[in-house]
C-alpha atoms as a PDB file:
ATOM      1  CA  UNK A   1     -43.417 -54.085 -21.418  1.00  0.00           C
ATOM      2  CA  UNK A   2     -40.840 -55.309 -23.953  1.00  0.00           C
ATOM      3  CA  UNK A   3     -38.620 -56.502 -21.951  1.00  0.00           C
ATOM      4  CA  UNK A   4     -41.185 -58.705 -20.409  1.00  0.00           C
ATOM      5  CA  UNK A   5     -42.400 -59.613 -23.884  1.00  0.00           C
ATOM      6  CA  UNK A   6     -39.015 -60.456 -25.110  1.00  0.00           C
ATOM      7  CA  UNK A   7     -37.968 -62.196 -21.568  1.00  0.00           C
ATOM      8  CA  UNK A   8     -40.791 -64.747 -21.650  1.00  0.00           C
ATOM      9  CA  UNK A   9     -40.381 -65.477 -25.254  1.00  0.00           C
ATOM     10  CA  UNK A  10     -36.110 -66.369 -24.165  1.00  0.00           C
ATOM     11  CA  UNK A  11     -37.756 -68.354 -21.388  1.00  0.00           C
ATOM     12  CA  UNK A  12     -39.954 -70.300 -23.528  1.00  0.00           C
ATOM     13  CA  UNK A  13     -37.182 -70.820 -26.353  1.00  0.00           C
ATOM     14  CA  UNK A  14     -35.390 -72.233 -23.413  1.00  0.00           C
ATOM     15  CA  UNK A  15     -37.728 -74.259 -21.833  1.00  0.00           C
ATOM     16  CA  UNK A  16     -38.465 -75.820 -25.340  1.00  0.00           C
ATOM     17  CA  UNK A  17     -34.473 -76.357 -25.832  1.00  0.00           C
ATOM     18  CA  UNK A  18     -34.822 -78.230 -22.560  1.00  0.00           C
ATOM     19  CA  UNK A  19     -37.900 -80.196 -22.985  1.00  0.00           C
ATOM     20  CA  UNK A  20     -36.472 -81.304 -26.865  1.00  0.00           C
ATOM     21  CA  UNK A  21     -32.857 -82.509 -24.889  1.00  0.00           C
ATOM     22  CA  UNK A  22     -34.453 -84.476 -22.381  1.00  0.00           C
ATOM     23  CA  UNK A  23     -33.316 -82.272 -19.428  1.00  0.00           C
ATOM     24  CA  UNK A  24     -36.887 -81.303 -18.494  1.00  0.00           C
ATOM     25  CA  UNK A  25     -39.616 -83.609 -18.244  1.00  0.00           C
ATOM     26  CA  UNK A  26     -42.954 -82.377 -19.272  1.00  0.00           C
ATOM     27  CA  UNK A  27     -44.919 -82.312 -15.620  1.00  0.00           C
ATOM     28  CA  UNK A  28     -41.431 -80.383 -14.357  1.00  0.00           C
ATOM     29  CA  UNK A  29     -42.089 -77.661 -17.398  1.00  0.00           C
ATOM     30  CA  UNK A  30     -45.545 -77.607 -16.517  1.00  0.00           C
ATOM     31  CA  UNK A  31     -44.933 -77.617 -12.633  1.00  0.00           C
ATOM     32  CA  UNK A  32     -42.330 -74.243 -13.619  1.00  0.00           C
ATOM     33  CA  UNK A  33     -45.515 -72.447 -15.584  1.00  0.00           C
ATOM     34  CA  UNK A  34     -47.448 -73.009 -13.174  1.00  0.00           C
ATOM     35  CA  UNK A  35     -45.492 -71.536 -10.564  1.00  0.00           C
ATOM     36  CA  UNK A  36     -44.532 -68.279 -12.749  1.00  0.00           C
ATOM     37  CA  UNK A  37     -48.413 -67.551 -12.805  1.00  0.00           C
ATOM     38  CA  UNK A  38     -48.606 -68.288  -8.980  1.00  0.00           C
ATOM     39  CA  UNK A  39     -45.647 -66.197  -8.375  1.00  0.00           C
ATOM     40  CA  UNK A  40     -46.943 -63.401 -10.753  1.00  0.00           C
ATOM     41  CA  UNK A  41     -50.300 -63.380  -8.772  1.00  0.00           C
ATOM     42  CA  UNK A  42     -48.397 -62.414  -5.178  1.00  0.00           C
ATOM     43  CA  UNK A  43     -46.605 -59.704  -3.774  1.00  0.00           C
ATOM     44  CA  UNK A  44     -43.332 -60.171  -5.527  1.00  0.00           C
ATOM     45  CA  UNK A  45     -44.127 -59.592  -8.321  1.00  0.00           C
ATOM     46  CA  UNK A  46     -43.428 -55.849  -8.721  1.00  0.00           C
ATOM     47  CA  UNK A  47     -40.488 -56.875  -7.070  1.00  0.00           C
ATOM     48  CA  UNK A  48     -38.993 -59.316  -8.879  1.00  0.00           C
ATOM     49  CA  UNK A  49     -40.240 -57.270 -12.387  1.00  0.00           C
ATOM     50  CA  UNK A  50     -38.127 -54.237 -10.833  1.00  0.00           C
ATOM     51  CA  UNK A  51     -34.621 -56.810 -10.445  1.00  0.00           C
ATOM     52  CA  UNK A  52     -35.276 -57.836 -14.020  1.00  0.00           C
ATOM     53  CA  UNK A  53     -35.582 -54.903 -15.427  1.00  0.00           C
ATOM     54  CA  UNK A  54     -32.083 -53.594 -13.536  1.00  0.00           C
ATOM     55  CA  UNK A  55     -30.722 -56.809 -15.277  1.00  0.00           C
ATOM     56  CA  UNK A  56     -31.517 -55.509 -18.584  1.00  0.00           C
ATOM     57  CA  UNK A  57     -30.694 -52.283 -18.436  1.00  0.00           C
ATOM     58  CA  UNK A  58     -26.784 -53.608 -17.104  1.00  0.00           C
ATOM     59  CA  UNK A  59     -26.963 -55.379 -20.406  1.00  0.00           C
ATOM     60  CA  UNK A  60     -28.736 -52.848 -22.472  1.00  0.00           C
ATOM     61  CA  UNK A  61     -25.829 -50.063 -21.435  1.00  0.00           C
ATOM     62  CA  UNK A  62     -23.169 -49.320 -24.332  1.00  0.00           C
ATOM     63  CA  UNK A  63     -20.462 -47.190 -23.301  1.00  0.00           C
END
């Protein structure tokens, strides 16, 4: 649960970096929220929760 807490605050400080540079119109930020709820909804989603969580536990690992 905290890593999806602290993933989807990154993705929203990025997605605010981008909107405040120009790079993203607003519709296209919208458009990308929309389709992370969409996407959330189906049956990748315990997929694609399962390949980011392996993601951050390669970057959580100290040796």
């Amino acid at each position: 649960m905290a890593v999806t807490v602290a993933l989807a605050l990154l993705l929203a400080v990025i997605v605010v970096a981008l909107r405040r540079q120009g790079s993203v119109t607003t519709v296209a930020a919208l458009a990308c929220i929309a389709f992370g709820f969409a996407l959330s909804s189906t049956g990748l989603a315990p997929v694609i929760s399962d390949v980011l969580s392996a993601v951050a536990g390669l970057f959580s690992r100290t040796s």
